[in-house]
C-alpha atoms as a PDB file:
ATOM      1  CA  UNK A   1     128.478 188.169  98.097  1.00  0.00           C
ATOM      2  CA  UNK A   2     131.491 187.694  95.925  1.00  0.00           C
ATOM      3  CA  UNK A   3     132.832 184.943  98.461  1.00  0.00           C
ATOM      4  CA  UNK A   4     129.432 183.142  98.389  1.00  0.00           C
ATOM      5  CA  UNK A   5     129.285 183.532  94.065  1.00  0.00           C
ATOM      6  CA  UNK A   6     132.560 182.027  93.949  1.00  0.00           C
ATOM      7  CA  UNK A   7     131.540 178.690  96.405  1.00  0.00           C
ATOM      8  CA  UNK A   8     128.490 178.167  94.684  1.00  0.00           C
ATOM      9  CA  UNK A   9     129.877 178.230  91.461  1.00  0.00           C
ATOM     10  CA  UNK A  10     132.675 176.042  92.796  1.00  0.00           C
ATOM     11  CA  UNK A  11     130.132 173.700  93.481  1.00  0.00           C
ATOM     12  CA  UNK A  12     128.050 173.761  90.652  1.00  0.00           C
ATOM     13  CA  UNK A  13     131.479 172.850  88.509  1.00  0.00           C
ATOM     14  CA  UNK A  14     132.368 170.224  90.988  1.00  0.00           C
ATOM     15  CA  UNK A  15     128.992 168.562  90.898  1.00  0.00           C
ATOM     16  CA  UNK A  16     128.954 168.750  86.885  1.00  0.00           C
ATOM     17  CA  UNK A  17     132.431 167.319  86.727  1.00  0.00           C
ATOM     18  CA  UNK A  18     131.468 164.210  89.241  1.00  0.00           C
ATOM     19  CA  UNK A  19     128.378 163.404  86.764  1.00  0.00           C
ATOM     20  CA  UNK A  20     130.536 163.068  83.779  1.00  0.00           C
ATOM     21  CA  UNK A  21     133.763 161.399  85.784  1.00  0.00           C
ATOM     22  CA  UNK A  22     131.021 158.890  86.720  1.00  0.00           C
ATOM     23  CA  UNK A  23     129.803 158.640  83.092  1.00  0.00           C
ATOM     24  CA  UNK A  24     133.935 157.535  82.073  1.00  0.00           C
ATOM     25  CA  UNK A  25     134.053 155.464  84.762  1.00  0.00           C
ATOM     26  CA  UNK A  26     130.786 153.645  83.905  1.00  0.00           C
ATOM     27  CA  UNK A  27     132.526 153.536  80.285  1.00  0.00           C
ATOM     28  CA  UNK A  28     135.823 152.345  81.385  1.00  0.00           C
ATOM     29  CA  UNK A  29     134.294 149.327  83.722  1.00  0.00           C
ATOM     30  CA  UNK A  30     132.431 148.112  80.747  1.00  0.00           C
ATOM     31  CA  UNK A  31     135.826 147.773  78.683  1.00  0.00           C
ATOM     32  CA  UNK A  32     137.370 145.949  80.944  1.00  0.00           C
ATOM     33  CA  UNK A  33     134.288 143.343  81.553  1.00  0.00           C
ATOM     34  CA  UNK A  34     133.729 143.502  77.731  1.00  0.00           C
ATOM     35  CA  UNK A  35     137.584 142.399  77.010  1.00  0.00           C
ATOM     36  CA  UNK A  36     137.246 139.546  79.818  1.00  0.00           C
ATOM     37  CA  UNK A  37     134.184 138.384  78.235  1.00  0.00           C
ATOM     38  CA  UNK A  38     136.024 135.079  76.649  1.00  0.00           C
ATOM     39  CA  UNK A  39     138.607 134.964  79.217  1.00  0.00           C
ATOM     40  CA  UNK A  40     136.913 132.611  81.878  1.00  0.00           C
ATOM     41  CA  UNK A  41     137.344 129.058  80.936  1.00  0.00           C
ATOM     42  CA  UNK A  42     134.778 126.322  81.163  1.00  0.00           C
ATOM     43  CA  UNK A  43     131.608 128.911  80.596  1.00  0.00           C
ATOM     44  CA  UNK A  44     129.264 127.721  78.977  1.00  0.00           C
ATOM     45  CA  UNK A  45     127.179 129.368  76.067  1.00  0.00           C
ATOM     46  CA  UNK A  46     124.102 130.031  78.196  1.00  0.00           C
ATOM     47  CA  UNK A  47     126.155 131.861  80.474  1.00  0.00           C
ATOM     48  CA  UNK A  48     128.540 133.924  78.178  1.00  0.00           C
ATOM     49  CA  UNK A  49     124.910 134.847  75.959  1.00  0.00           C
ATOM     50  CA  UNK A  50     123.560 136.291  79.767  1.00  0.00           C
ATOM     51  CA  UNK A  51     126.505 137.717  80.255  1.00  0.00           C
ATOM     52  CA  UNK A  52     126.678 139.376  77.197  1.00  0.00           C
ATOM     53  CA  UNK A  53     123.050 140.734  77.594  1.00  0.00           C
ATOM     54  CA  UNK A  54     123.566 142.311  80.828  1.00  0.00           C
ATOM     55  CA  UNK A  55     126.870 144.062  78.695  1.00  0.00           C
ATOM     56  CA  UNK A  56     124.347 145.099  76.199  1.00  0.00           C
ATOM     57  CA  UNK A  57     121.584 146.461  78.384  1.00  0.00           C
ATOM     58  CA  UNK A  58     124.900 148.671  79.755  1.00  0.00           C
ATOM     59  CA  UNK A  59     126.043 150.264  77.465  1.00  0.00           C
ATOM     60  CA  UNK A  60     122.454 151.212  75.965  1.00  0.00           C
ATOM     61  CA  UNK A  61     121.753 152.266  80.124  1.00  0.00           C
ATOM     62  CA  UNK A  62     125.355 154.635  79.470  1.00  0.00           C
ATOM     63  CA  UNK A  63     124.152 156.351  76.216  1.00  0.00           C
ATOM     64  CA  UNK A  64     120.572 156.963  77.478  1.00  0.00           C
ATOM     65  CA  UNK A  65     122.818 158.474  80.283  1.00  0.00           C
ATOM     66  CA  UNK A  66     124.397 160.848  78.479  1.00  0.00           C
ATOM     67  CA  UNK A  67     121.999 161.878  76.409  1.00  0.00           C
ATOM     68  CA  UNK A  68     119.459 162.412  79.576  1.00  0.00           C
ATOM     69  CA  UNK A  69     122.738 164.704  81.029  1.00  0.00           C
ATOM     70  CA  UNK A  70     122.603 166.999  77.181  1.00  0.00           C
ATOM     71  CA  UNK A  71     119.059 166.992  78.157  1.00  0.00           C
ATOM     72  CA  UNK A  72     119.079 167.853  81.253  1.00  0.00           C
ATOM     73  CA  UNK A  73     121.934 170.206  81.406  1.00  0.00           C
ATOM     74  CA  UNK A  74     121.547 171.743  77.876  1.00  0.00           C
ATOM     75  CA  UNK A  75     121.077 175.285  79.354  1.00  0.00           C
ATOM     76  CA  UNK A  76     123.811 174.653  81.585  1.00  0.00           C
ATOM     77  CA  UNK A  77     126.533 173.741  79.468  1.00  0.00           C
ATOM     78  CA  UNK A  78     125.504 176.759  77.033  1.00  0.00           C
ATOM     79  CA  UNK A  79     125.058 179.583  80.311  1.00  0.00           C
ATOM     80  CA  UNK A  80     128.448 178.402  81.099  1.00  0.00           C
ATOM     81  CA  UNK A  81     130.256 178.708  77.799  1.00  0.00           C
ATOM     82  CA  UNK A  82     128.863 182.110  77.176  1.00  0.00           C
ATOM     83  CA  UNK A  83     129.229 183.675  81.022  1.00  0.00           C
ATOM     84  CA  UNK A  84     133.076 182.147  80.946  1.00  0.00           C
ATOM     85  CA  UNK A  85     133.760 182.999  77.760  1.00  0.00           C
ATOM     86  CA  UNK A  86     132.510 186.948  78.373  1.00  0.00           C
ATOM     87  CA  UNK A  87     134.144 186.850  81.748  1.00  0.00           C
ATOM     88  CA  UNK A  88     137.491 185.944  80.078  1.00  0.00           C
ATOM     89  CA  UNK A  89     137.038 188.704  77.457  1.00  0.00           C
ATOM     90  CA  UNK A  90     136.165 191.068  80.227  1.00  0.00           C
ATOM     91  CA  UNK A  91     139.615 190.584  81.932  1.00  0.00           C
ATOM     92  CA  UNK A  92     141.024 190.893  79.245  1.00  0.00           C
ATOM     93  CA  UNK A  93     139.686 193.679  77.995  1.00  0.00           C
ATOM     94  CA  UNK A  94     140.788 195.559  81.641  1.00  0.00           C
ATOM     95  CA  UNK A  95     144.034 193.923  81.759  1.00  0.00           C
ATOM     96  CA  UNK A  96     145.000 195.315  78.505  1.00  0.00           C
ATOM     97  CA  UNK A  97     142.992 199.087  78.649  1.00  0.00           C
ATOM     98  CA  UNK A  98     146.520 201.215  79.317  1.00  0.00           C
ATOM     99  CA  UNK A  99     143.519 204.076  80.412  1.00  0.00           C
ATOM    100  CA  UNK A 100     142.527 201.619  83.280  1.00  0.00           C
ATOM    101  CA  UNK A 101     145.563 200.670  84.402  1.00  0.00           C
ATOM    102  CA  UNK A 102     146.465 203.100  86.160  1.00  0.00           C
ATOM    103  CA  UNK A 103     143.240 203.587  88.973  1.00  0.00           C
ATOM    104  CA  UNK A 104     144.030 199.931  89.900  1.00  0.00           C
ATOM    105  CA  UNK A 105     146.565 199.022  92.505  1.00  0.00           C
ATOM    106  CA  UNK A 106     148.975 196.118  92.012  1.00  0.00           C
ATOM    107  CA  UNK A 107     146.401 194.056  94.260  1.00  0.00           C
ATOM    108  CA  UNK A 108     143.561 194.323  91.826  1.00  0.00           C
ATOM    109  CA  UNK A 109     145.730 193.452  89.128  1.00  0.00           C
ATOM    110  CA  UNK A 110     146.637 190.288  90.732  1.00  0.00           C
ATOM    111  CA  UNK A 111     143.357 189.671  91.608  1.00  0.00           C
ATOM    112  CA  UNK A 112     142.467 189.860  88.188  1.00  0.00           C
ATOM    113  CA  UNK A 113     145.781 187.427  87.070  1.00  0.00           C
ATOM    114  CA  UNK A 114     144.421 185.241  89.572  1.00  0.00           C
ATOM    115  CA  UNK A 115     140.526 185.002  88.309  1.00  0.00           C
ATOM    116  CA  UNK A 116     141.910 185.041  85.008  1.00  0.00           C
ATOM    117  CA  UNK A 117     143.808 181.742  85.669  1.00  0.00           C
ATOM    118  CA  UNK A 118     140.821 180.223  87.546  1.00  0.00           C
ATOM    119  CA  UNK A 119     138.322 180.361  84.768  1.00  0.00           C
ATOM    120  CA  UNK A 120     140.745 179.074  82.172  1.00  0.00           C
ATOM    121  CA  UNK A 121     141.404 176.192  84.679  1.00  0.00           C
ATOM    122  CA  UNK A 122     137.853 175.585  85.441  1.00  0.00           C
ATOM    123  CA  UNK A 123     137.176 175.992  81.808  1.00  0.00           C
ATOM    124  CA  UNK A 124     139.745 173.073  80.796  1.00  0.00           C
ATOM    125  CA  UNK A 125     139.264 171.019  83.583  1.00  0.00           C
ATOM    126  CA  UNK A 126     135.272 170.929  82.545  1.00  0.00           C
ATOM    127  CA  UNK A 127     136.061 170.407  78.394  1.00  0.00           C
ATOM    128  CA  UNK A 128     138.888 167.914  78.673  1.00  0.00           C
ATOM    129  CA  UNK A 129     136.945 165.627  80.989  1.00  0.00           C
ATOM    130  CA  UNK A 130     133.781 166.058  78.379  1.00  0.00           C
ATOM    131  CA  UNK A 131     136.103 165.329  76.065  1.00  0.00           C
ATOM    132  CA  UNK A 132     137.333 161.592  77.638  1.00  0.00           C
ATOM    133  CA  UNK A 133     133.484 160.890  77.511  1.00  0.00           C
ATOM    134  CA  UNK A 134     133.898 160.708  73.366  1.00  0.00           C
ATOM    135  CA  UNK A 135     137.377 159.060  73.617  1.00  0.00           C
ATOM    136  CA  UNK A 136     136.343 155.860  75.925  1.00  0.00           C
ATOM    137  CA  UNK A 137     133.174 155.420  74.288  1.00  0.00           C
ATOM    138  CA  UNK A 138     135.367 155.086  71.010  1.00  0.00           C
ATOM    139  CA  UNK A 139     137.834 153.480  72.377  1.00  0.00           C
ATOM    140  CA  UNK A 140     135.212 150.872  73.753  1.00  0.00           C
ATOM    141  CA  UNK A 141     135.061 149.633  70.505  1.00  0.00           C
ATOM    142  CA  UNK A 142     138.817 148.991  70.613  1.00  0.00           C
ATOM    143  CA  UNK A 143     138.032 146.291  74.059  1.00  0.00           C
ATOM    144  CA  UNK A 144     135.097 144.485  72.341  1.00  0.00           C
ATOM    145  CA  UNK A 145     137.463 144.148  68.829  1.00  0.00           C
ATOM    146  CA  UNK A 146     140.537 142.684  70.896  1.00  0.00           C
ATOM    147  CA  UNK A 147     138.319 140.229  72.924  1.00  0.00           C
ATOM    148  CA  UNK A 148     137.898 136.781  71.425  1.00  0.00           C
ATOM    149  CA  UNK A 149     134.450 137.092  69.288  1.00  0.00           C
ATOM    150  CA  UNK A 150     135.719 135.482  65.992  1.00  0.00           C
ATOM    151  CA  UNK A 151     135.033 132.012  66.194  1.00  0.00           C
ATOM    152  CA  UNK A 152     132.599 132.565  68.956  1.00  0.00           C
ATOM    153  CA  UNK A 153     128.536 131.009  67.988  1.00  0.00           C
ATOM    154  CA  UNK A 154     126.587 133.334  65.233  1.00  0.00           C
ATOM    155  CA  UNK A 155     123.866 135.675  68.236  1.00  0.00           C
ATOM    156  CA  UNK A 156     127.134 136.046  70.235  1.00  0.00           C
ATOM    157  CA  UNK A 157     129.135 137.313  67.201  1.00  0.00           C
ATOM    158  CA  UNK A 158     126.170 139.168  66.142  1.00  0.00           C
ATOM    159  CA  UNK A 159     125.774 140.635  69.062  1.00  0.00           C
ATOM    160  CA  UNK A 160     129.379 141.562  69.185  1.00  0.00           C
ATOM    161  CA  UNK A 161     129.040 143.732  65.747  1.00  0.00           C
ATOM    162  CA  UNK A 162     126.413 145.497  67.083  1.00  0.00           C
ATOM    163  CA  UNK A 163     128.052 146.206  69.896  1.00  0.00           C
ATOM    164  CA  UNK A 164     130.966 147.930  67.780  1.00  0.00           C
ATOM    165  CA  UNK A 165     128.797 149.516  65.456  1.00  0.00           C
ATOM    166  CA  UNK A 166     127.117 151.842  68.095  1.00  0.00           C
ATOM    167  CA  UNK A 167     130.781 153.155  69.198  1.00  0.00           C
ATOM    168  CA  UNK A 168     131.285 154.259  65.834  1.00  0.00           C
ATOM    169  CA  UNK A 169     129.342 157.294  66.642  1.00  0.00           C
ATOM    170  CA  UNK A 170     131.115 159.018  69.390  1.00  0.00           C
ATOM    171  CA  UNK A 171     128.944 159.975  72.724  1.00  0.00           C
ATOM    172  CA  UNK A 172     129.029 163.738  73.523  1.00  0.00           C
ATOM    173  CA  UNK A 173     128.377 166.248  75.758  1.00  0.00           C
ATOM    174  CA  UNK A 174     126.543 169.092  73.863  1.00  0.00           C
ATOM    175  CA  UNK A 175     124.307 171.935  74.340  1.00  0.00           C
ATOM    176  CA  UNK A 176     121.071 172.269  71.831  1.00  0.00           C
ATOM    177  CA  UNK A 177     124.099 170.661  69.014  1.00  0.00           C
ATOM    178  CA  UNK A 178     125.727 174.065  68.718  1.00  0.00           C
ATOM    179  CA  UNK A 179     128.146 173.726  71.655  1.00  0.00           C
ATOM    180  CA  UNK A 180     130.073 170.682  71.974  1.00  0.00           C
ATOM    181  CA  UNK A 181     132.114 169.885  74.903  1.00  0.00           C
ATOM    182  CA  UNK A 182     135.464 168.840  73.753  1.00  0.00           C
ATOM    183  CA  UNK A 183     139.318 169.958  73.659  1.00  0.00           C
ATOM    184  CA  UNK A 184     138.354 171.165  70.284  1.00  0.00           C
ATOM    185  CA  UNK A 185     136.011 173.949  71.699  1.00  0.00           C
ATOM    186  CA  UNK A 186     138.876 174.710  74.290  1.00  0.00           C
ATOM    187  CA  UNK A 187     141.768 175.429  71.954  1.00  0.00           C
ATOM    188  CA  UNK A 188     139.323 177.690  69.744  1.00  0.00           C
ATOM    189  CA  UNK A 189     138.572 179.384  73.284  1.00  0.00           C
ATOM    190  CA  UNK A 190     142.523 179.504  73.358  1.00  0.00           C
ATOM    191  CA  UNK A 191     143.099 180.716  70.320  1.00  0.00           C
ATOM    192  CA  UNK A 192     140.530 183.179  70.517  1.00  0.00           C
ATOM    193  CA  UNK A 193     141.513 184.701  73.674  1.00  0.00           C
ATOM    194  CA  UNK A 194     145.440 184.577  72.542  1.00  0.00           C
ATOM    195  CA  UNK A 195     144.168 186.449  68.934  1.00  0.00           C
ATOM    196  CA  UNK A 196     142.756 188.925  71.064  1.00  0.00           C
ATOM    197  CA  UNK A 197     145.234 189.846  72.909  1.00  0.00           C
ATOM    198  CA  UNK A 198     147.796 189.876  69.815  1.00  0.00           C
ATOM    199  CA  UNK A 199     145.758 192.669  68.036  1.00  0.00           C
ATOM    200  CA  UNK A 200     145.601 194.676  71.022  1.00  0.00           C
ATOM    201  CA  UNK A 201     149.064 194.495  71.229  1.00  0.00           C
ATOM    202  CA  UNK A 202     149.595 195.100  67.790  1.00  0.00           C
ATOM    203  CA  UNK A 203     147.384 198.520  68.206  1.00  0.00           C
ATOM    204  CA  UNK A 204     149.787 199.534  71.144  1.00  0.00           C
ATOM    205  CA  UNK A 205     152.686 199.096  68.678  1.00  0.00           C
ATOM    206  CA  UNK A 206     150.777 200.897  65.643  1.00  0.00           C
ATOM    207  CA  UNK A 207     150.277 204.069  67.672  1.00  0.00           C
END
């Protein structure tokens, strides 16, 4: 049963992380188009304004995207958190119980090591990908500003500053606004799980 747990989680975390590897790459793509927008000689304005459109009606398709995945996977993202985070505590907890210790053999202990390292693994691997959703949808304002819109006819310029002004806000991955995917979220889980095991130390010491 363990066995089986383990592959279906494995899956469930590899299908979550191909969802939002898809979302970057969607992000990424439309950089690079956005930055080659002025780059082909001899168009002409009918064809860079369609162009432009169907760069538009993109990026609006990518953040209805992501906010359809916080939608969608809301109870997901915040089951996970909460089950990982406990789990973590857990082995912890019987890593560091000296009155434990000693009814588990040098196997189990690795075995714990071992899980341990997996869900802090799975744990980063799953926040610092969330996380490269917010940077390249900010940094997509970085390709539209460095292609050539200044001088370009007032709707395309327009269009442009719109454009940029929608990745001010950052896209995220969140759960009901209280969790936030990010590498923010991870180094608290970090620092939370190293604070923990400091004051149990420190109680060893004490006594």
């Amino acid at each position: 049963c363990g066995l089986v747990g383990g592959i279906y989680v494995s899956f469930i975390d590899s299908l979550i992380l191909s969802f939002i590897n898809y979302t970057v790459a969607r992000i990424r793509v439309l950089g690079m188009e956005m930055n080659q927008l002025f780059s082909v000689e001899n168009r002409s304005k009918e064809e860079t304004v369609r162009f432009l459109r169907s760069m538009v009606i993109k990026h609006l398709d990518i953040i209805s995207h992501v906010n359809q995945m916080n939608e969608n996977f809301k109870w997901f993202f915040f089951i996970d958190f909460t089950l990982k985070s406990y789990h973590i505590c857990l082995i912890l907890v019987t890593f560091l119980d000296e009155s434990t210790a000693a009814f588990f053999t040098i196997h189990w202990q690795i075995f714990k090591v071992s899980l341990g390292a997996l869900l802090f693994t799975q744990v980063s691997i799953l926040y610092y990908c969330a996380n490269n959703v917010s940077n390249e949808s900010v940094e997509l304002g970085t390709f539209i500003y460095k292609s050539n819109w200044y001088g370009q006819p007032v709707e395309i310029t327009r269009t442009m500053l719109i454009m940029m002004s929608r990745t001010v806000k950052a896209l995220k991955l969140e759960s009901f606004g209280v969790v936030i995917l990010s590498n923010e979220l991870l180094v608290k889980i970090y620092q939370a799980s190293f604070t923990f095991v400091v004051l149990n130390l420190s109680k060893r010491v004490i006594r």
